[in-house]
C-alpha atoms as a PDB file:
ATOM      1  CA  UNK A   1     125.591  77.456 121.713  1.00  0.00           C
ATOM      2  CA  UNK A   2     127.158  80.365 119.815  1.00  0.00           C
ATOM      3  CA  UNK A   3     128.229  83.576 122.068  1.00  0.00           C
ATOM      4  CA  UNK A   4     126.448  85.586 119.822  1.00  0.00           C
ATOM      5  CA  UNK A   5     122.611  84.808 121.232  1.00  0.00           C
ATOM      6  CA  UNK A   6     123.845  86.213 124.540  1.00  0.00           C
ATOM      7  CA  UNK A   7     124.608  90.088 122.533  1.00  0.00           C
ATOM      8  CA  UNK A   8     121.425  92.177 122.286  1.00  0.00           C
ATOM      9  CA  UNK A   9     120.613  93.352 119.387  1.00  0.00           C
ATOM     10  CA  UNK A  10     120.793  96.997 118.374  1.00  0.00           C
ATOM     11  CA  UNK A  11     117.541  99.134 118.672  1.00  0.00           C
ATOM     12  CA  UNK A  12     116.679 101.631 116.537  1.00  0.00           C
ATOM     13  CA  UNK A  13     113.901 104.362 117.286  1.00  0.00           C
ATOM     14  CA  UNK A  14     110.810 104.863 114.272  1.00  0.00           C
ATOM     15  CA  UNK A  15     107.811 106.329 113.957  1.00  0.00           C
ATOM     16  CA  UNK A  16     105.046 103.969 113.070  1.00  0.00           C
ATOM     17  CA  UNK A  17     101.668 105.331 110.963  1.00  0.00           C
ATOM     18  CA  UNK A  18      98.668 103.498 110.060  1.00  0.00           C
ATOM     19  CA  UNK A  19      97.120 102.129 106.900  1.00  0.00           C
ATOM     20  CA  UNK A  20      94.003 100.130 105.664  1.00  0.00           C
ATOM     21  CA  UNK A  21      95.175  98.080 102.417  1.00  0.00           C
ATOM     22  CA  UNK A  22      92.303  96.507 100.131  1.00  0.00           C
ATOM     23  CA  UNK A  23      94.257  92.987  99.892  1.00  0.00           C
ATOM     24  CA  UNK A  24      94.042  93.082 103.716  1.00  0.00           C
ATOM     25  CA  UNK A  25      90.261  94.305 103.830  1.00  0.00           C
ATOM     26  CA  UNK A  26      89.573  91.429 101.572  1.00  0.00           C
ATOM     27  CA  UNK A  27      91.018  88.859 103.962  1.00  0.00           C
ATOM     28  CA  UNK A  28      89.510  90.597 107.071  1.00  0.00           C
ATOM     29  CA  UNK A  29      86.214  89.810 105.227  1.00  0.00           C
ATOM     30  CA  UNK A  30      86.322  86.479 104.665  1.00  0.00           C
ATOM     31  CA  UNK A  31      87.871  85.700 107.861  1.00  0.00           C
ATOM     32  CA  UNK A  32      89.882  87.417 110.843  1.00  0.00           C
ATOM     33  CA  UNK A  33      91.124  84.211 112.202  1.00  0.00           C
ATOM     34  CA  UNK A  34      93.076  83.141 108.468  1.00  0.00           C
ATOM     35  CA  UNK A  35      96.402  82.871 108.142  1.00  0.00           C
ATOM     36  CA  UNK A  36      96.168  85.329 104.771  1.00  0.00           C
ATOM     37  CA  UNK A  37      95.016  87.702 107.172  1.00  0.00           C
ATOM     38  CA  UNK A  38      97.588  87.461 109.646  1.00  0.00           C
ATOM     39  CA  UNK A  39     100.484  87.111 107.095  1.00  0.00           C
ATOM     40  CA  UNK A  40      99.160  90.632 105.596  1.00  0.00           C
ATOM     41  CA  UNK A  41      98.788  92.446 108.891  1.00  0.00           C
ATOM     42  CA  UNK A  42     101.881  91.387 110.739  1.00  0.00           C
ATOM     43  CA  UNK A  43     104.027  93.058 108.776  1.00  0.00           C
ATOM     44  CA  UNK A  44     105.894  96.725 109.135  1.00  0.00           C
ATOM     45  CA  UNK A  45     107.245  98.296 106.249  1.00  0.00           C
ATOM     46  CA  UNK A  46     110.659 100.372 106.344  1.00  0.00           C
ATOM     47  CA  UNK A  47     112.658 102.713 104.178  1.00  0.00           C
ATOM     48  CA  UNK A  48     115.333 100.968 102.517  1.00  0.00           C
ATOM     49  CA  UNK A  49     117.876 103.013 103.560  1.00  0.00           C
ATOM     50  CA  UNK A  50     116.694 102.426 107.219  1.00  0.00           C
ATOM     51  CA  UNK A  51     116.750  98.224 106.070  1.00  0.00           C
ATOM     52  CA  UNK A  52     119.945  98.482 104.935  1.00  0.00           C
ATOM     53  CA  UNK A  53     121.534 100.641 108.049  1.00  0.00           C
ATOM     54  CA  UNK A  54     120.091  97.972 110.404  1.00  0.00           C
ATOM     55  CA  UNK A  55     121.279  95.152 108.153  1.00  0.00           C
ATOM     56  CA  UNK A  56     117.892  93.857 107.127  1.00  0.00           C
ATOM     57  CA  UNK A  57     116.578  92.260 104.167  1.00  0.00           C
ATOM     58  CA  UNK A  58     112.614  91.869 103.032  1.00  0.00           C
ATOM     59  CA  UNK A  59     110.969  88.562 105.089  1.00  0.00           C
ATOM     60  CA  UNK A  60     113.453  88.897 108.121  1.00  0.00           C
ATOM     61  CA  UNK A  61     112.135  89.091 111.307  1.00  0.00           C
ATOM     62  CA  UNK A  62     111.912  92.194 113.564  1.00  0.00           C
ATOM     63  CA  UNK A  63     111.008  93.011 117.171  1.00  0.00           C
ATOM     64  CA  UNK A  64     109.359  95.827 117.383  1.00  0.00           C
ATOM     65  CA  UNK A  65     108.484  97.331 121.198  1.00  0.00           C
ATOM     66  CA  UNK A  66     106.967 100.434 123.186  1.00  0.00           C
ATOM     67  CA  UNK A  67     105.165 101.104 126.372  1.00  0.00           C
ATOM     68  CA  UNK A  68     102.519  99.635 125.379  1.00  0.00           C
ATOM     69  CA  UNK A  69     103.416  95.974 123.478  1.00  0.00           C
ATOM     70  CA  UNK A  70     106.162  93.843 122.401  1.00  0.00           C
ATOM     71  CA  UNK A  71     105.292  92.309 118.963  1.00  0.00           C
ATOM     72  CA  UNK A  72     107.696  90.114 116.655  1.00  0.00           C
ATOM     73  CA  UNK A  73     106.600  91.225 112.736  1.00  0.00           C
ATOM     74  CA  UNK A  74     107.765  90.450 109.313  1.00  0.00           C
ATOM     75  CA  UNK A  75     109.805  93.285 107.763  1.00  0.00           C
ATOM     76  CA  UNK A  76     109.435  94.538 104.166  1.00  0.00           C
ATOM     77  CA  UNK A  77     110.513  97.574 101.786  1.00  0.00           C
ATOM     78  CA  UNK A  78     107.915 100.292 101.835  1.00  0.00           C
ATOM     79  CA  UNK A  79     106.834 100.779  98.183  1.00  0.00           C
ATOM     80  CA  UNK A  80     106.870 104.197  98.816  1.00  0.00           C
ATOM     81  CA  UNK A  81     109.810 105.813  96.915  1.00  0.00           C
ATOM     82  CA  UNK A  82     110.558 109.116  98.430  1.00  0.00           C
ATOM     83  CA  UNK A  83     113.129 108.840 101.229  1.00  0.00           C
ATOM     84  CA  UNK A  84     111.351 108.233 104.645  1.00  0.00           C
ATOM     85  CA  UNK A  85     113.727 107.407 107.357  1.00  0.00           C
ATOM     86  CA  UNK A  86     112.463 106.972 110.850  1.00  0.00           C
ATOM     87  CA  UNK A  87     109.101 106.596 109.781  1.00  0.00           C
ATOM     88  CA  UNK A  88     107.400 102.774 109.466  1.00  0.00           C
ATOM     89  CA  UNK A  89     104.103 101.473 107.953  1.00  0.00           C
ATOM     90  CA  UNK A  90     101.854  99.073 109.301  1.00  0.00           C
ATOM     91  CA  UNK A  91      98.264  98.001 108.274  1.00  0.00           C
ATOM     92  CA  UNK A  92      95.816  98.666 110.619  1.00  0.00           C
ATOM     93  CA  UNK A  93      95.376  95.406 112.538  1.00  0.00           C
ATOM     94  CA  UNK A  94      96.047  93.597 115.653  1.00  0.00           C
ATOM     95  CA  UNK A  95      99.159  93.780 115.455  1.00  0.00           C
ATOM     96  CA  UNK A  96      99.521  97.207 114.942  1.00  0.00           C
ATOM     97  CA  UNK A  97      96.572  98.228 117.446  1.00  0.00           C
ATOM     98  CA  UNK A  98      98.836  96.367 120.460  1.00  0.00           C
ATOM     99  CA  UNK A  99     101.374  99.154 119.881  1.00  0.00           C
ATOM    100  CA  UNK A 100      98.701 101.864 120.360  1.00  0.00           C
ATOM    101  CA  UNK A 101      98.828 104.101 123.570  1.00  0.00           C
ATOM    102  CA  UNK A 102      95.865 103.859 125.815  1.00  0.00           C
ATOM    103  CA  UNK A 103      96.469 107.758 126.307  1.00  0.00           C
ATOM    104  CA  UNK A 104      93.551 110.039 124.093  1.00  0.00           C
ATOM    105  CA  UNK A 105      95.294 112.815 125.733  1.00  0.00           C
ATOM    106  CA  UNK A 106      91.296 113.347 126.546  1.00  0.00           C
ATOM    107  CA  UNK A 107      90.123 113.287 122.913  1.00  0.00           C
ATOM    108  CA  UNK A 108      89.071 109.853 123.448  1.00  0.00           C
ATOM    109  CA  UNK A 109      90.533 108.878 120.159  1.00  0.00           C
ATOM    110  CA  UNK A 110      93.974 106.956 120.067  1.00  0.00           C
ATOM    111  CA  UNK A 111      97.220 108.194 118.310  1.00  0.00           C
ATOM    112  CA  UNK A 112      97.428 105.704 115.638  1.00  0.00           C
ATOM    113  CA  UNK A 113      99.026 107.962 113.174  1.00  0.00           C
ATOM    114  CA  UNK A 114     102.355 108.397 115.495  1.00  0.00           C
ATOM    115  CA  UNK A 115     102.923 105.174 117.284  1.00  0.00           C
ATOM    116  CA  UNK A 116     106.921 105.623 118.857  1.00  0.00           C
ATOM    117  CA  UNK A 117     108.939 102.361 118.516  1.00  0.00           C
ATOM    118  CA  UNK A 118     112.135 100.745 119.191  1.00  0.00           C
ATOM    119  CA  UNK A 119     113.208  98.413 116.499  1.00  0.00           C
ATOM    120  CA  UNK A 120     115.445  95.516 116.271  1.00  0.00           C
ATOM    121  CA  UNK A 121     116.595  92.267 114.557  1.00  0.00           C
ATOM    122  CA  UNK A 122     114.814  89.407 115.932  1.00  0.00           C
ATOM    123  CA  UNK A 123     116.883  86.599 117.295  1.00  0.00           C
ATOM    124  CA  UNK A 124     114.874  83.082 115.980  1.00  0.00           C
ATOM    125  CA  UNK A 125     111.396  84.302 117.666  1.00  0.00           C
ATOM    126  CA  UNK A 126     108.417  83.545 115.214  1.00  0.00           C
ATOM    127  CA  UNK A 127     105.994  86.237 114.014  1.00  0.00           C
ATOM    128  CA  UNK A 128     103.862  87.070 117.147  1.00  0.00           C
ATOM    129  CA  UNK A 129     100.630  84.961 116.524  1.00  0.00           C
ATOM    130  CA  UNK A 130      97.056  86.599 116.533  1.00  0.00           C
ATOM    131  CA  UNK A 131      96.229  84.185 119.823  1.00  0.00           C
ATOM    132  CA  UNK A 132      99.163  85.822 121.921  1.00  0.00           C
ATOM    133  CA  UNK A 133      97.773  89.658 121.144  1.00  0.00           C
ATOM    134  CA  UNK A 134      94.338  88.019 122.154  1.00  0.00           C
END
């Protein structure tokens, strides 16, 4: 038992906007409950930059956390190449709709363009599973 598990890790504060993504579409088609599915929506997508400030690498594990949920996703390099820091992509998805506000702010439409996170390393959880956001 290494000292280290007993250190939190740090958390870092991003900005989280929605995306539909045809490979997921595809997936959601033929089945919701598949495990392409889930691998394709369970993941958030970071600047590099941000990846390497936080010590990261594509296929580690991140826990990502608000008001609202606490989900454990895969982490990989947004292919977008202008600079983005602070700001994450996720497809839309379970996984992403458990960090969604329940506040419409009376519009009766939820934020899912500006969903506030904290962000950090996971310490040897597995991906959040589609039963547990169930």
């Amino acid at each position: 038992m290494g000292f280290g598990q007993f250190l939190t890790e740090p958390e870092f504060k991003f900005m989280i906007v929605t995306h539909r993504d045809i490979f997921q579409n595809t997936a959601q088609e033929n089945s919701r409950f598949s495990a392409q599915y889930a691998e394709l929506s369970s993941v958030i997508r970071l600047d590099k930059e941000d990846m390497k400030k936080m010590g990261l690498k594509a296929g580690d594990l991140v826990v990502v956390k608000n008001a609202s949920a606490r989900v454990v996703l895969k982490v990989e390099t947004s292919a977008i190449q202008e600079p983005h820091p602070g700001t994450a992509f996720m497809i839309n998805g379970p996984w992403a709709n458990a960090l969604v506000a329940a506040e419409t702010g009376g519009t009766g439409v939820p934020a899912f363009k500006k969903i506030e996170v904290m962000l950090s390393r996971s310490k040897g959880e597995k991906v959040t599973s589609l039963a547990e956001l169930i």
